[in-house]
N, C-alpha and C. Protein backbone atom coordinates (compact mmCIF):
# COMPACT_ATOMS: atom_id res chain seq x y z
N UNK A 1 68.59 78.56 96.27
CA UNK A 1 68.73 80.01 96.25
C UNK A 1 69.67 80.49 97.38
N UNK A 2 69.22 79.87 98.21
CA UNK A 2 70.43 80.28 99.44
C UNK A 2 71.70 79.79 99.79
N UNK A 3 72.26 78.75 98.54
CA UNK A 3 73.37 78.80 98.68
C UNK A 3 74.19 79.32 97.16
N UNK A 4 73.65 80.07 96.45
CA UNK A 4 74.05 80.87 95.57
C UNK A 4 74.02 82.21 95.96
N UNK A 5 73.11 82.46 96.64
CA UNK A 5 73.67 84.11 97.69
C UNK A 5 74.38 83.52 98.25
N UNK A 6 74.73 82.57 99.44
CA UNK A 6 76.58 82.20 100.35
C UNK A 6 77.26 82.32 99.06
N UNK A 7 77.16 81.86 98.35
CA UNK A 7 78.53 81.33 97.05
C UNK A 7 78.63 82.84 96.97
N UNK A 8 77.53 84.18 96.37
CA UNK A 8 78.17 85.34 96.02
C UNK A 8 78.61 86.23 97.26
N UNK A 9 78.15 86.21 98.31
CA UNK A 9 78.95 86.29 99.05
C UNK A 9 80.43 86.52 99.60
N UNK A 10 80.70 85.13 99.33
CA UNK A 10 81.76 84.43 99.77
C UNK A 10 82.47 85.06 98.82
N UNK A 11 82.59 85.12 97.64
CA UNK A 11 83.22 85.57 96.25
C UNK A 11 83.52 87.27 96.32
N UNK A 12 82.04 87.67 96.66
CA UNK A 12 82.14 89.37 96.94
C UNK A 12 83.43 89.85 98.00
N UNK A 13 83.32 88.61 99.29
CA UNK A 13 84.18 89.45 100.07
C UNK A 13 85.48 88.61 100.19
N UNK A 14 85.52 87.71 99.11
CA UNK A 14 87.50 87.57 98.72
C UNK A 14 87.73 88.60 97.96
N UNK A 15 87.14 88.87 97.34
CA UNK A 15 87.40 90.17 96.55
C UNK A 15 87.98 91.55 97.16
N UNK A 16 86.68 91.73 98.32
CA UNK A 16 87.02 93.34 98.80
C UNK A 16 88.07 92.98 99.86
N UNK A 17 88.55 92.10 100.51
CA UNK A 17 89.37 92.09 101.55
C UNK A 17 90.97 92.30 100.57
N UNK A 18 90.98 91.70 99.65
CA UNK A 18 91.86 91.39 98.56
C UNK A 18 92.17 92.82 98.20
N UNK A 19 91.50 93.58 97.68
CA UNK A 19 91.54 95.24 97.33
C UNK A 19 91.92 96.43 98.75
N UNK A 20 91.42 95.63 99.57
CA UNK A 20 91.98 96.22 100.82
C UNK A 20 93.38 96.48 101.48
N UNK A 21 93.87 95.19 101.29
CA UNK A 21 95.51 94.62 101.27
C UNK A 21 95.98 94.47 100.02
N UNK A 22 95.84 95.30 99.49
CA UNK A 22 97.20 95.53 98.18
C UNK A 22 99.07 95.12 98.94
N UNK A 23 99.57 94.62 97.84
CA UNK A 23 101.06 94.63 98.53
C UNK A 23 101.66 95.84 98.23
N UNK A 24 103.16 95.88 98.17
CA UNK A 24 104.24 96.61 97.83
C UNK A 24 103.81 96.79 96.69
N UNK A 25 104.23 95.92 95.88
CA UNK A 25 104.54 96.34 94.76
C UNK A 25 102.86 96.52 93.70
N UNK A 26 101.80 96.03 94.41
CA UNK A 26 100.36 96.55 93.67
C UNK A 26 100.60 98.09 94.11
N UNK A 27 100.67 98.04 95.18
CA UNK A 27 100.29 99.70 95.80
C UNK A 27 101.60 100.11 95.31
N UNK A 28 102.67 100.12 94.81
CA UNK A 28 103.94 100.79 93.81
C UNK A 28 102.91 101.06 92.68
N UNK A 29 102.02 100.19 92.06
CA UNK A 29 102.20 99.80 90.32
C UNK A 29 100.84 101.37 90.26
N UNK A 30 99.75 101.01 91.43
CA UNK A 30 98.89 101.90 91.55
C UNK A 30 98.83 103.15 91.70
N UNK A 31 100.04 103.81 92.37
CA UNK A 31 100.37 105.05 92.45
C UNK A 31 100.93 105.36 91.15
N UNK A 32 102.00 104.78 90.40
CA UNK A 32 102.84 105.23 88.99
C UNK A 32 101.71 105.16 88.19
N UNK A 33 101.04 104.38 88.10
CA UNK A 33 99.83 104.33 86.91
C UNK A 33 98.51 105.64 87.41
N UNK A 34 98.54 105.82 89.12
CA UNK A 34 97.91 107.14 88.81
C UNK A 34 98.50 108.38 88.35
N UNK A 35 99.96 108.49 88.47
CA UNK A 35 100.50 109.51 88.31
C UNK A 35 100.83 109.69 86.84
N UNK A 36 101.31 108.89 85.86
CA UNK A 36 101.44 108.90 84.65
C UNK A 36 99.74 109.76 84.36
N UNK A 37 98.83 108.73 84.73
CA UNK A 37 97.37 109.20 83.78
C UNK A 37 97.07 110.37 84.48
N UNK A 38 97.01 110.43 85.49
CA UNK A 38 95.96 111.80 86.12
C UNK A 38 96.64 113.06 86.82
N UNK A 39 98.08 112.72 86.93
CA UNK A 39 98.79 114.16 87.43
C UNK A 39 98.45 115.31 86.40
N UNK A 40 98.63 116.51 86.24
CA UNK A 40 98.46 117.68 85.98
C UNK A 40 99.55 119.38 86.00
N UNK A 41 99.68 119.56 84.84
CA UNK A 41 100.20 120.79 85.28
C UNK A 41 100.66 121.82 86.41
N UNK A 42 100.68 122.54 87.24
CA UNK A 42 100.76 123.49 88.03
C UNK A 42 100.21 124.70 87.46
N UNK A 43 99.31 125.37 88.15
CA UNK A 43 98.64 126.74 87.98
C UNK A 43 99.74 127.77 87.52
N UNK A 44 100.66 127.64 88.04
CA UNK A 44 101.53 128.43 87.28
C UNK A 44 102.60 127.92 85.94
N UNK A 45 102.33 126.84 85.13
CA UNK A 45 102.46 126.21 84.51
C UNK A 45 103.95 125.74 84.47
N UNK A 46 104.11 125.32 85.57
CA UNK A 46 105.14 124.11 86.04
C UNK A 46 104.56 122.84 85.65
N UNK A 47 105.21 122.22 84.62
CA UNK A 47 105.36 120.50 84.34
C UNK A 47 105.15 120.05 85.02
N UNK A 48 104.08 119.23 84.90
CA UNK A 48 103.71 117.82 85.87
C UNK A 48 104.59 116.90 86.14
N UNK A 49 104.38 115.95 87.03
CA UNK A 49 105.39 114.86 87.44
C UNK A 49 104.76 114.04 87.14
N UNK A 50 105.51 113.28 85.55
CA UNK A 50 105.23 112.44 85.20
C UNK A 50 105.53 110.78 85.34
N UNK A 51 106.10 110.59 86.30
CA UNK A 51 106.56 109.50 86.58
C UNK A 51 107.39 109.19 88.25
N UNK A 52 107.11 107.66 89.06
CA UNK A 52 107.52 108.43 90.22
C UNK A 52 108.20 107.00 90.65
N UNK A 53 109.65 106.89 90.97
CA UNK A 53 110.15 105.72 91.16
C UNK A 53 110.08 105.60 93.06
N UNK A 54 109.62 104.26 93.66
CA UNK A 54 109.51 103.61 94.95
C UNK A 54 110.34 102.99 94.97
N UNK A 55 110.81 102.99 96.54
CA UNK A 55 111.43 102.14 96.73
C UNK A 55 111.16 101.48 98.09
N UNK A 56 111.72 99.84 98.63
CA UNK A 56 110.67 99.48 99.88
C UNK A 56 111.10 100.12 101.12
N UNK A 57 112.61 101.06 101.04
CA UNK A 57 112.38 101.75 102.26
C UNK A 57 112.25 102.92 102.37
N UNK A 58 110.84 103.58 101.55
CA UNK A 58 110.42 104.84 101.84
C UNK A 58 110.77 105.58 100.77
N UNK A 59 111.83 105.29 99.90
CA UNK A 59 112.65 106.71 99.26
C UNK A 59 111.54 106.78 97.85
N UNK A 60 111.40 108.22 97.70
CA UNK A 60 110.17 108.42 96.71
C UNK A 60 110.75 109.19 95.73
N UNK A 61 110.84 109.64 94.67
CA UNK A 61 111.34 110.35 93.78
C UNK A 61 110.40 110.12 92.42
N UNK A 62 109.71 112.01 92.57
CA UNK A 62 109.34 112.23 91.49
C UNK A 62 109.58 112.54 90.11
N UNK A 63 109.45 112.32 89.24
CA UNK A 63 110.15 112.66 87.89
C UNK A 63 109.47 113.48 86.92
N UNK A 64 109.40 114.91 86.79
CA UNK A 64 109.12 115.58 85.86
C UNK A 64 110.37 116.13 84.49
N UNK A 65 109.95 115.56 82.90
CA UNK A 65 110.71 116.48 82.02
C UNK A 65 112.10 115.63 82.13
N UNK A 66 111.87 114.38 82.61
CA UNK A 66 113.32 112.93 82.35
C UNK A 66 113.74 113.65 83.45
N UNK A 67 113.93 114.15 84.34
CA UNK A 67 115.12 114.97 85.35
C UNK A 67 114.13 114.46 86.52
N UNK A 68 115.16 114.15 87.91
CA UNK A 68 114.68 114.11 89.49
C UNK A 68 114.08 115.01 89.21
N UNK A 69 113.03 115.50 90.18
CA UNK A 69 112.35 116.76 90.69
C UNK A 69 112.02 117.00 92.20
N UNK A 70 111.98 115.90 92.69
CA UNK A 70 111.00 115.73 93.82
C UNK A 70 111.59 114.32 95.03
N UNK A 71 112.55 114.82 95.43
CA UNK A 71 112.82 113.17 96.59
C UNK A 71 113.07 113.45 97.60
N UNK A 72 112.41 112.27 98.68
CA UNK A 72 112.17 112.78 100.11
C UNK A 72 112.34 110.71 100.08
N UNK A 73 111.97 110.77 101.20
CA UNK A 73 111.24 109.47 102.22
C UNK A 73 110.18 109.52 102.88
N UNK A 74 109.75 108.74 102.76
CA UNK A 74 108.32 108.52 103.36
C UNK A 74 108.64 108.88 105.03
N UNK A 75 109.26 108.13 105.53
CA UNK A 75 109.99 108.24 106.79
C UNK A 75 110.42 109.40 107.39
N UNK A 76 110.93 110.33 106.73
CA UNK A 76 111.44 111.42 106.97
C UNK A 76 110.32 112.55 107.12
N UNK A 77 108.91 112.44 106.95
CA UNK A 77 107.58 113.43 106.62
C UNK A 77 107.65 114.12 108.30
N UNK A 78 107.33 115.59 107.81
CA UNK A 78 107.12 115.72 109.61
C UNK A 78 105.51 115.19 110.10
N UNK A 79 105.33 114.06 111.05
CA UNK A 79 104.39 114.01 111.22
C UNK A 79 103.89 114.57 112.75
N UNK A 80 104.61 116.02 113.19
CA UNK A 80 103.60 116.51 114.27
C UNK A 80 103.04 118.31 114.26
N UNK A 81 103.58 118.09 112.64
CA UNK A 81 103.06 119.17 112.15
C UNK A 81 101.47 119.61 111.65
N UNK A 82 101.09 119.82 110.30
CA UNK A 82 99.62 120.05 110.04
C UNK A 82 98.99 118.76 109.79
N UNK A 83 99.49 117.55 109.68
CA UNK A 83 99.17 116.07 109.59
C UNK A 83 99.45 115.13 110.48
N UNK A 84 99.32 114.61 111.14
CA UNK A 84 99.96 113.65 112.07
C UNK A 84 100.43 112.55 111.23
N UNK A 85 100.18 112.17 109.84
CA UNK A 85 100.82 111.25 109.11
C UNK A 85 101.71 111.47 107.98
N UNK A 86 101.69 112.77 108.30
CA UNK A 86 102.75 113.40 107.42
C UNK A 86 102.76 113.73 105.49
N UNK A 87 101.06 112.85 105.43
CA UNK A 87 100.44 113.35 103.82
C UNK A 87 99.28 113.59 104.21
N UNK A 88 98.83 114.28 103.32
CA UNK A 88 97.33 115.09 103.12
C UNK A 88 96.99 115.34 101.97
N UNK A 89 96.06 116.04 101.46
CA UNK A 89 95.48 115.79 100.66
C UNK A 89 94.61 117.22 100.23
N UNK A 90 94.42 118.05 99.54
CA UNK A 90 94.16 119.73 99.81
C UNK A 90 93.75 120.03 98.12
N UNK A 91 92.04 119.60 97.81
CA UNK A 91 91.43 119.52 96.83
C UNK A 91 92.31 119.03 95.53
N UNK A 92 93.14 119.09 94.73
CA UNK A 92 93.91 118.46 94.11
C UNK A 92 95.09 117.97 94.02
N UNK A 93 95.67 118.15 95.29
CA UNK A 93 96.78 118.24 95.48
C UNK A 93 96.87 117.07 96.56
N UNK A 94 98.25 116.48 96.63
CA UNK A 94 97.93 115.50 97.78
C UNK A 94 99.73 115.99 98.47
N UNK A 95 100.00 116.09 99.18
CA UNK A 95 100.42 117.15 100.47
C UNK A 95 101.54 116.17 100.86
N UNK A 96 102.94 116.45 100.82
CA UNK A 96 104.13 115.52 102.02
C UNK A 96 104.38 116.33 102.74
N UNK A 97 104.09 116.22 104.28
CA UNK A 97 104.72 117.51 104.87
C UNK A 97 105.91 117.16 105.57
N UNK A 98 107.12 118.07 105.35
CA UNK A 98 108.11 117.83 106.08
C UNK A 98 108.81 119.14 107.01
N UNK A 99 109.75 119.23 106.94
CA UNK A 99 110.56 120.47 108.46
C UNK A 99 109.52 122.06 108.12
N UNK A 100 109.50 122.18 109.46
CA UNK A 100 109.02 123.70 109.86
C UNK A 100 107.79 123.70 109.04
N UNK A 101 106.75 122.58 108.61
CA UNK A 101 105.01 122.98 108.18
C UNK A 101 105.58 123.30 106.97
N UNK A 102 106.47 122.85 106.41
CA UNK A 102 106.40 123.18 104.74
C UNK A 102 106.28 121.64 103.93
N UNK A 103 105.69 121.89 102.94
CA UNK A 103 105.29 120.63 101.97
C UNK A 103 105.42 120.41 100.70
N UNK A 104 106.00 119.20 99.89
CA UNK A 104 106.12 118.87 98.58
C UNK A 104 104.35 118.96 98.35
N UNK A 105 103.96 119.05 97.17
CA UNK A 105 102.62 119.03 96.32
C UNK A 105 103.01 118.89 94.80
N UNK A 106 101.83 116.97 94.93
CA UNK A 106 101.83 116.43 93.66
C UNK A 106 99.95 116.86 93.16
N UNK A 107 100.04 117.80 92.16
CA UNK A 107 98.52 117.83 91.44
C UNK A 107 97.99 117.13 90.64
N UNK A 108 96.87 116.60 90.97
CA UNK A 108 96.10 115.63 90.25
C UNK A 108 95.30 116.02 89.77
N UNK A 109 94.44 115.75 88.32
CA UNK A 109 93.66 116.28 87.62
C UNK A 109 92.39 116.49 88.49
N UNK A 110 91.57 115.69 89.65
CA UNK A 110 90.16 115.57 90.24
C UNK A 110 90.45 115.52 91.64
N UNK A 111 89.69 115.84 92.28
CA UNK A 111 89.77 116.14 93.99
C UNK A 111 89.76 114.42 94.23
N UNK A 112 88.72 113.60 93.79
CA UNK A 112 88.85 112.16 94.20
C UNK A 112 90.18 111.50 94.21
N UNK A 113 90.54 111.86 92.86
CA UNK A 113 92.35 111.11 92.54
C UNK A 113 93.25 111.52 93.73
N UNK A 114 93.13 112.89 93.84
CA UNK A 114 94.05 113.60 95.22
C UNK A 114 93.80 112.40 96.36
N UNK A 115 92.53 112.02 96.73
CA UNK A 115 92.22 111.66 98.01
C UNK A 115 92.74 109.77 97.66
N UNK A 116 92.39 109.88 96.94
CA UNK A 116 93.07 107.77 96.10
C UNK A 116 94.44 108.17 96.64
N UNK A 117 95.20 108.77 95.76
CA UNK A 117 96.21 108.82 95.75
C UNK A 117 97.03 108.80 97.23
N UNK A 118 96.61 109.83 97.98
CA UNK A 118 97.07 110.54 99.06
C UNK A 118 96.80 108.48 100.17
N UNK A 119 95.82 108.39 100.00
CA UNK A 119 95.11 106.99 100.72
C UNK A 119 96.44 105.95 100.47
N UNK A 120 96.86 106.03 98.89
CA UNK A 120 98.22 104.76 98.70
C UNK A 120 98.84 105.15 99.35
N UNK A 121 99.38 106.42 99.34
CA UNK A 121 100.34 106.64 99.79
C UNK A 121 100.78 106.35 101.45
N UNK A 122 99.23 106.67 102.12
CA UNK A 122 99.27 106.23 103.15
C UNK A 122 99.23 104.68 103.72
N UNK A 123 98.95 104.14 102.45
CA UNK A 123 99.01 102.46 103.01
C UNK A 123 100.43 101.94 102.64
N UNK A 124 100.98 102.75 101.81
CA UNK A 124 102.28 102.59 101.27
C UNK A 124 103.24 102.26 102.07
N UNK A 125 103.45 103.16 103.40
CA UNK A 125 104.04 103.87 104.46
C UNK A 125 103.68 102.61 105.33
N UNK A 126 102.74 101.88 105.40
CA UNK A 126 102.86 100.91 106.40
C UNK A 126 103.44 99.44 105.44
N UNK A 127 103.36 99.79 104.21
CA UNK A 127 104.35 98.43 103.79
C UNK A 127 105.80 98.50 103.82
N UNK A 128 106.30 100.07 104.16
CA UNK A 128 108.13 99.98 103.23
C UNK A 128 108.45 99.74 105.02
N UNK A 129 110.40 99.87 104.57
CA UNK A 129 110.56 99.28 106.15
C UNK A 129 111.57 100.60 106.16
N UNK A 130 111.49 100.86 107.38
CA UNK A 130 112.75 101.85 107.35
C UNK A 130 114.33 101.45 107.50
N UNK A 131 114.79 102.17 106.49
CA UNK A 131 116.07 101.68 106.79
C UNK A 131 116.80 101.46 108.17
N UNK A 132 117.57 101.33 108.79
CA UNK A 132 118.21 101.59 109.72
C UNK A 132 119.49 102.02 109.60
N UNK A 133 120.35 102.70 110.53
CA UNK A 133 121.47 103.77 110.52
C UNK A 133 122.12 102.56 111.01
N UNK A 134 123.27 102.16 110.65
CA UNK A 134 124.58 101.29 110.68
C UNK A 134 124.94 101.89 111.62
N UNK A 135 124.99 102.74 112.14
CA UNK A 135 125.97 103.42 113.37
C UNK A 135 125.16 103.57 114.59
N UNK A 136 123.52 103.17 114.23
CA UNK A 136 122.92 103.75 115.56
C UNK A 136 123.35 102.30 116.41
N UNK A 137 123.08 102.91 117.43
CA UNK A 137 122.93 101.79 118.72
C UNK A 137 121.52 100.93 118.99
């Protein structure tokens, strides 16, 4: 008996460490597959963003209606504004904040999805690399 609890165990927590550390491209596949299923309209009935291409250094671009809508960098977020990490998360909505406290907002159908979502995004940000400027020193 007690080494079939170690065995589930052992099994339980390859598992959760495994779900913990998603890579690039899981935590890419996880955000597009939330955003296809669970994004949402706008209250003022602005088209959802249905689709959202990554890339590994930061550059994000949302796609509502086949057309860009939405591109920034992860990198570029102001983070010493209303976030110190520069996303948030604000009951359905999950928050990029960038210059002068103003912010992109992607709506998600459920307050939980907002907070999933907003969470990749933030683990996202520690997988891409930032580019670097050819000219800096």
């Amino acid at each position: 008996m007690k080494k079939l609890l170690a065995i589930y165990l052992i099994i339980a927590t390859t598992f959760t460490v495994k779900a913990q550390h998603m890579s690039f491209d899981e935590t890419v596949k996880y955000i597009q597959q939330k955003v296809e299923c669970c994004s949402v309209n706008y209250d003022d009935g602005t088209a959802r963003y249905s689709k959202v291409d990554i890339t590994k250094n930061g550059q994000i671009k949302f796609i509502r209606n086949n057309e860009d809508s939405m591109t920034f960098n992860l990198f570029d977020l102001n983070k010493r504004g209303s976030c110190e990490c520069g996303i948030s998360n604000d009951v359905t909505y999950v928050e990029f904040w960038y210059e002068n406290n103003r912010c992109k907002r992607l709506k998600m159908n459920t307050m939980p999805e907002a907070e999933r979502v907003s969470k990749a995004f933030l683990h996202l940000l520690t997988l891409c690399t930032k580019q670097k400027d050819p000219f800096q020193n």
